[in-house]
Protein backbone atom coordinates (compact mmCIF):
# COMPACT_ATOMS: atom_id res chain seq x y z
CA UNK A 1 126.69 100.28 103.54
CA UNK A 2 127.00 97.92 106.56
CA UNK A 3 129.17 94.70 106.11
CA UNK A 4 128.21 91.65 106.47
CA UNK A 5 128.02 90.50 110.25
CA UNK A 6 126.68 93.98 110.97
CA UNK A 7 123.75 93.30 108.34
CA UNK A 8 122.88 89.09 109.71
CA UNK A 9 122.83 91.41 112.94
CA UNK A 10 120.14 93.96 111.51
CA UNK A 11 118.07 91.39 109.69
CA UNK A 12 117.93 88.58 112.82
CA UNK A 13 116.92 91.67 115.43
CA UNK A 14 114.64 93.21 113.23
CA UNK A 15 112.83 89.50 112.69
CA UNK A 16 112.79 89.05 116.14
CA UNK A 17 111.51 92.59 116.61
CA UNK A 18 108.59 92.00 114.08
CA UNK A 19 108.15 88.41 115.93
CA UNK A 20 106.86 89.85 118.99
CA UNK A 21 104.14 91.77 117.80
CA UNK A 22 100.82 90.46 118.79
CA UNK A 23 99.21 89.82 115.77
CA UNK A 24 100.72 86.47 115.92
CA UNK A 25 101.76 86.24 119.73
CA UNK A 26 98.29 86.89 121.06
CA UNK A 27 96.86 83.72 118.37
CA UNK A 28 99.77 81.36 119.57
CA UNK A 29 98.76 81.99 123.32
CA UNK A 30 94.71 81.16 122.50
CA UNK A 31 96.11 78.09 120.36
CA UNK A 32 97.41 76.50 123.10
CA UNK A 33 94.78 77.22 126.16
CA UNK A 34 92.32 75.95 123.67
CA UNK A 35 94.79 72.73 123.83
CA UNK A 36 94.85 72.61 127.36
CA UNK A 37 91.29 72.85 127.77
CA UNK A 38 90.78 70.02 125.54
CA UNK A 39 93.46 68.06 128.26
CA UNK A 40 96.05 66.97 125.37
CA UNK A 41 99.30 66.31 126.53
CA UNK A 42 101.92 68.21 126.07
CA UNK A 43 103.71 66.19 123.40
CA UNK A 44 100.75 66.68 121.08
CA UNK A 45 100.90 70.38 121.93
CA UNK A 46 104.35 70.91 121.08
CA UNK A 47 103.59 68.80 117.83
CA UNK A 48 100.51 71.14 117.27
CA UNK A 49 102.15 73.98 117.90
CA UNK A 50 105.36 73.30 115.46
CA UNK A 51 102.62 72.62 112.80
CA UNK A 52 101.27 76.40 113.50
CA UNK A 53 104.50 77.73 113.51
CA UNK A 54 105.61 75.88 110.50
CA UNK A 55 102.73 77.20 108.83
CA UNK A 56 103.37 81.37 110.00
CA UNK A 57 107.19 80.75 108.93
CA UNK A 58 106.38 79.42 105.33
CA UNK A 59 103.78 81.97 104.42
CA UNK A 60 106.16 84.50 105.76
CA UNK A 61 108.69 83.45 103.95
CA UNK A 62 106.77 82.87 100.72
CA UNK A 63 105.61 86.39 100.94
CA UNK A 64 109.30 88.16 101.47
CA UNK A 65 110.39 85.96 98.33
CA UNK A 66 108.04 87.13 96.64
CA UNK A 67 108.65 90.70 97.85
CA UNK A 68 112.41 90.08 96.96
CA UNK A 69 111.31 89.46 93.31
CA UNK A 70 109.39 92.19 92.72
CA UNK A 71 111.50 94.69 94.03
CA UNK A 72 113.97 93.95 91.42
CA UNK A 73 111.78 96.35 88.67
CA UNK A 74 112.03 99.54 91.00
CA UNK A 75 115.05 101.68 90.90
CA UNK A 76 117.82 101.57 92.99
CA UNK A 77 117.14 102.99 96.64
CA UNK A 78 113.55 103.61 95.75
CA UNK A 79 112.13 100.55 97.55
CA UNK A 80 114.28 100.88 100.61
CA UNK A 81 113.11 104.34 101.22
CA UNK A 82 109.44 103.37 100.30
CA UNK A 83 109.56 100.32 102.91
CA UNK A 84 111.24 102.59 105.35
CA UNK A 85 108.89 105.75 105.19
CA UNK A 86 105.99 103.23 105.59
CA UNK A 87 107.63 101.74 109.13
CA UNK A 88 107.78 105.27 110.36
CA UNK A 89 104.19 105.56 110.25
CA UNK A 90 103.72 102.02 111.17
CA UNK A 91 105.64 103.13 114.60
CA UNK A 92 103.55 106.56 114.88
CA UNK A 93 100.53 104.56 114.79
CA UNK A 94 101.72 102.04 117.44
CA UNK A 95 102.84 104.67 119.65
CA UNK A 96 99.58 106.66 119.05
CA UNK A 97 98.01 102.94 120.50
CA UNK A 98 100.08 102.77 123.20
CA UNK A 99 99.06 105.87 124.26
CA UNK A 100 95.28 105.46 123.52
CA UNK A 101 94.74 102.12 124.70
CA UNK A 102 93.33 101.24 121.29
CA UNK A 103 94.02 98.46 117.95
CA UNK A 104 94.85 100.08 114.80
CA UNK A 105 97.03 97.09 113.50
CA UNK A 106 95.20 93.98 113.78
CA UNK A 107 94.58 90.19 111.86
CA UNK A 108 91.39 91.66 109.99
CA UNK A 109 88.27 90.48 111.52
CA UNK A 110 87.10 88.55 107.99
CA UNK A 111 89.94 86.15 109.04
CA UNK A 112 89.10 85.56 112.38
CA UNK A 113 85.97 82.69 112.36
CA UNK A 114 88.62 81.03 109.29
CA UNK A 115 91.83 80.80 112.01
CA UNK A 116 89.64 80.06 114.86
CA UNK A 117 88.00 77.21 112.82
CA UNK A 118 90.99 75.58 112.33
CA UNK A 119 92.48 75.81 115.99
CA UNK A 120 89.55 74.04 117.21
CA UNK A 121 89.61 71.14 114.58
CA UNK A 122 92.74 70.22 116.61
CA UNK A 123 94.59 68.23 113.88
CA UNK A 124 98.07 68.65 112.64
CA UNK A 125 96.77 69.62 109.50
CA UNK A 126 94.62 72.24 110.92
CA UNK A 127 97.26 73.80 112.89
CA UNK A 128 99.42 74.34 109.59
CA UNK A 129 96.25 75.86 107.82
CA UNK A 130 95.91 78.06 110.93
CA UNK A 131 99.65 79.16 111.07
CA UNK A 132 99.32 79.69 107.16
CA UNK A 133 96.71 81.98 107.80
CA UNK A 134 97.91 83.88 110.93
CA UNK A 135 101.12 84.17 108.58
CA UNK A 136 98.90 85.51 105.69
CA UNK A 137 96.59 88.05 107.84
CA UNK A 138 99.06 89.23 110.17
CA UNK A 139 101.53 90.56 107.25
CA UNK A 140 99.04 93.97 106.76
CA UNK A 141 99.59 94.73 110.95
CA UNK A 142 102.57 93.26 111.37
CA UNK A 143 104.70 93.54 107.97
CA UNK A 144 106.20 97.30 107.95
CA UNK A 145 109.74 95.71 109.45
CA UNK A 146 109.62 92.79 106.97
CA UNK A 147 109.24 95.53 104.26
CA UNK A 148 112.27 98.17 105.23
CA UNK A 149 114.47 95.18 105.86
CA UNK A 150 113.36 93.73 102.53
CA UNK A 151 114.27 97.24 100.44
CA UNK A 152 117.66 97.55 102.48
CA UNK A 153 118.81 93.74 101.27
CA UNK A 154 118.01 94.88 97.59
CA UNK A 155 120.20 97.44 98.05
CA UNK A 156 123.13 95.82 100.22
CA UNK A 157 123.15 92.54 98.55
CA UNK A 158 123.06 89.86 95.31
CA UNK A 159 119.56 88.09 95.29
CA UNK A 160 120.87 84.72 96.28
CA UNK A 161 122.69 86.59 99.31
CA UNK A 162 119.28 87.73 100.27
CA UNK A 163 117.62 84.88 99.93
CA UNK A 164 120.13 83.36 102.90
CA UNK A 165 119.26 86.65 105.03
CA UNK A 166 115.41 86.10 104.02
CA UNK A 167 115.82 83.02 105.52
CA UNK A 168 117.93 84.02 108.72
CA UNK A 169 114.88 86.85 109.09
CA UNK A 170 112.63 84.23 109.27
CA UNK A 171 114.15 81.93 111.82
CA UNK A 172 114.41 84.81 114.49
CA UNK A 173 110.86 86.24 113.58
CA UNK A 174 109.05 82.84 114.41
CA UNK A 175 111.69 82.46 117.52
CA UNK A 176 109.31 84.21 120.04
CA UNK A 177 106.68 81.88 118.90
CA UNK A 178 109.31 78.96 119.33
CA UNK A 179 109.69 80.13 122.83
CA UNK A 180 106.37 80.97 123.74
CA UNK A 181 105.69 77.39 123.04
CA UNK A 182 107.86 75.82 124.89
CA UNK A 183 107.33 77.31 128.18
CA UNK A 184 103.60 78.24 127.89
CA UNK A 185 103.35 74.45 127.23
CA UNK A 186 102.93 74.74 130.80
CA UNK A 187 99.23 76.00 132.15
CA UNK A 188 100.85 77.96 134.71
CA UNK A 189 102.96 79.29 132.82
CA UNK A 190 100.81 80.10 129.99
CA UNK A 191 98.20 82.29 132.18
CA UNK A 192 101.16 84.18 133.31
CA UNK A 193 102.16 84.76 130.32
CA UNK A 194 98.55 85.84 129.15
CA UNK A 195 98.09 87.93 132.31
CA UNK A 196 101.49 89.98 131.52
CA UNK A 197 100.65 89.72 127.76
CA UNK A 198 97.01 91.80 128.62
CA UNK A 199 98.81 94.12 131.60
CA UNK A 200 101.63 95.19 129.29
CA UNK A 201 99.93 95.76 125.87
CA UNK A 202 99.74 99.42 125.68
CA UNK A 203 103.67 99.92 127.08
CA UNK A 204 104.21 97.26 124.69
CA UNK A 205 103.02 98.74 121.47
CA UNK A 206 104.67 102.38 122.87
CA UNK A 207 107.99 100.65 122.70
CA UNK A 208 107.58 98.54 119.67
CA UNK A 209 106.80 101.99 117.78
CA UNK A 210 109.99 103.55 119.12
CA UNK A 211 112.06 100.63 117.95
CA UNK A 212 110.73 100.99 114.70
CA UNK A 213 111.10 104.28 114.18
CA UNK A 214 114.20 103.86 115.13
CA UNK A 215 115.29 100.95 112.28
CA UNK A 216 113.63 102.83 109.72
CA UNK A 217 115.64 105.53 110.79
CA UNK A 218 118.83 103.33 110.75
CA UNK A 219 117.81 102.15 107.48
CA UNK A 220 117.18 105.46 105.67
CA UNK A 221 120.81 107.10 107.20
CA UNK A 222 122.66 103.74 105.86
CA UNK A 223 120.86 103.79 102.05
CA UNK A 224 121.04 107.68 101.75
CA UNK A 225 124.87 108.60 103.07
């Protein structure tokens, strides 16, 4: 088992890791040129756009709790191994993207009119709805890191203790978003970061598959020696 800096070191990367994948990235980015286009300042963006990222870290969080919970009834390393097999094919399939050019893992489409609703009411209200519902939809595309992680803190730790790493998780998966706001804020900014965001996409999901393969792999080696 790893000790204890070495695990606040696997669970921040990992959320940071799982923080960059587009499901929520790609929403954030349309949030705020729908913002700009509607000439708010940015003040009332970066309020907006806490509200929406409020909202993604709560459900998030909600949903690993809940996770946390459950996991309790299996046996020993079962759910570790479970949540770590499942990221392995959750990386396959990103790779197999990356090299296809196509969108296995996506916010389901059911979702979409419901999120984009809410972004264009433009309230602070409707921001938190929208960030509870990117949150909500992007766990299915976005969730197989959240899951290993969650069945290696069952094993390594009290429930309390994991609670705290839950937590720490959580901060670093919403930090992209965090950052993303603050500089794409900016309408400059924030078509170069949509330009890169389309241009890089397929090398993108190639590399996020490799990283998870590799965590799962990390994971698996660290429950099973």
């Amino acid at each position: 088992m790893v000790d204890f800096w070495e695990l606040a070191a696997l669970v921040s990367s990992s959320g940071f890791l799982d923080g960059i994948h587009p499901c929520g990235f790609a929403v954030l980015l349309f949030f705020i040129a729908f913002l700009l286009s509607i000439q708010r300042s940015r003040t009332h963006i970066l309020l907006m756009g806490g509200a929406y990222i409020a909202g993604v870290f709560l459900t998030y969080f909600l949903i690993g709790l809940g996770i946390l919970k459950a996991v309790s009834f299996f046996p020993g390393h079962f759910f570790a191994i479970a949540g770590s097999s499942l990221l392995v094919l959750i990386g396959l399939i990103s790779i197999a993207d990356g090299i296809r050019g196509t969108e296995t893992l996506v916010i389901p489409k059911i979702s979409k009119p419901w999120i984009n609703d809410a972004i264009q009411k433009a309230t602070l209200p409707a921001a938190l709805v929208a960030g509870l519902l990117v949150g909500l939809c992007a766990f299915p595309c976005a969730g197989g890191i959240y899951l290993a992680v969650l069945g290696f803190l069952t094993v390594s730790t009290t429930f309390w203790e994991g609670v705290g790493f839950l937590v720490l998780y959580n901060v670093f998966f919403v930090m992209p978003l965090i950052l993303t706001l603050l500089f794409a804020s900016n309408e400059t900014v924030l078509e170069k970061l949509e330009s890169l965001e389309t241009r890089n996409r397929r090398n993108f999901k190639f590399i996020l598959g490799f990283l998870a393969i590799a965590l799962a792999s990390f994971i698996l080696y660290s429950v099973m020696k």
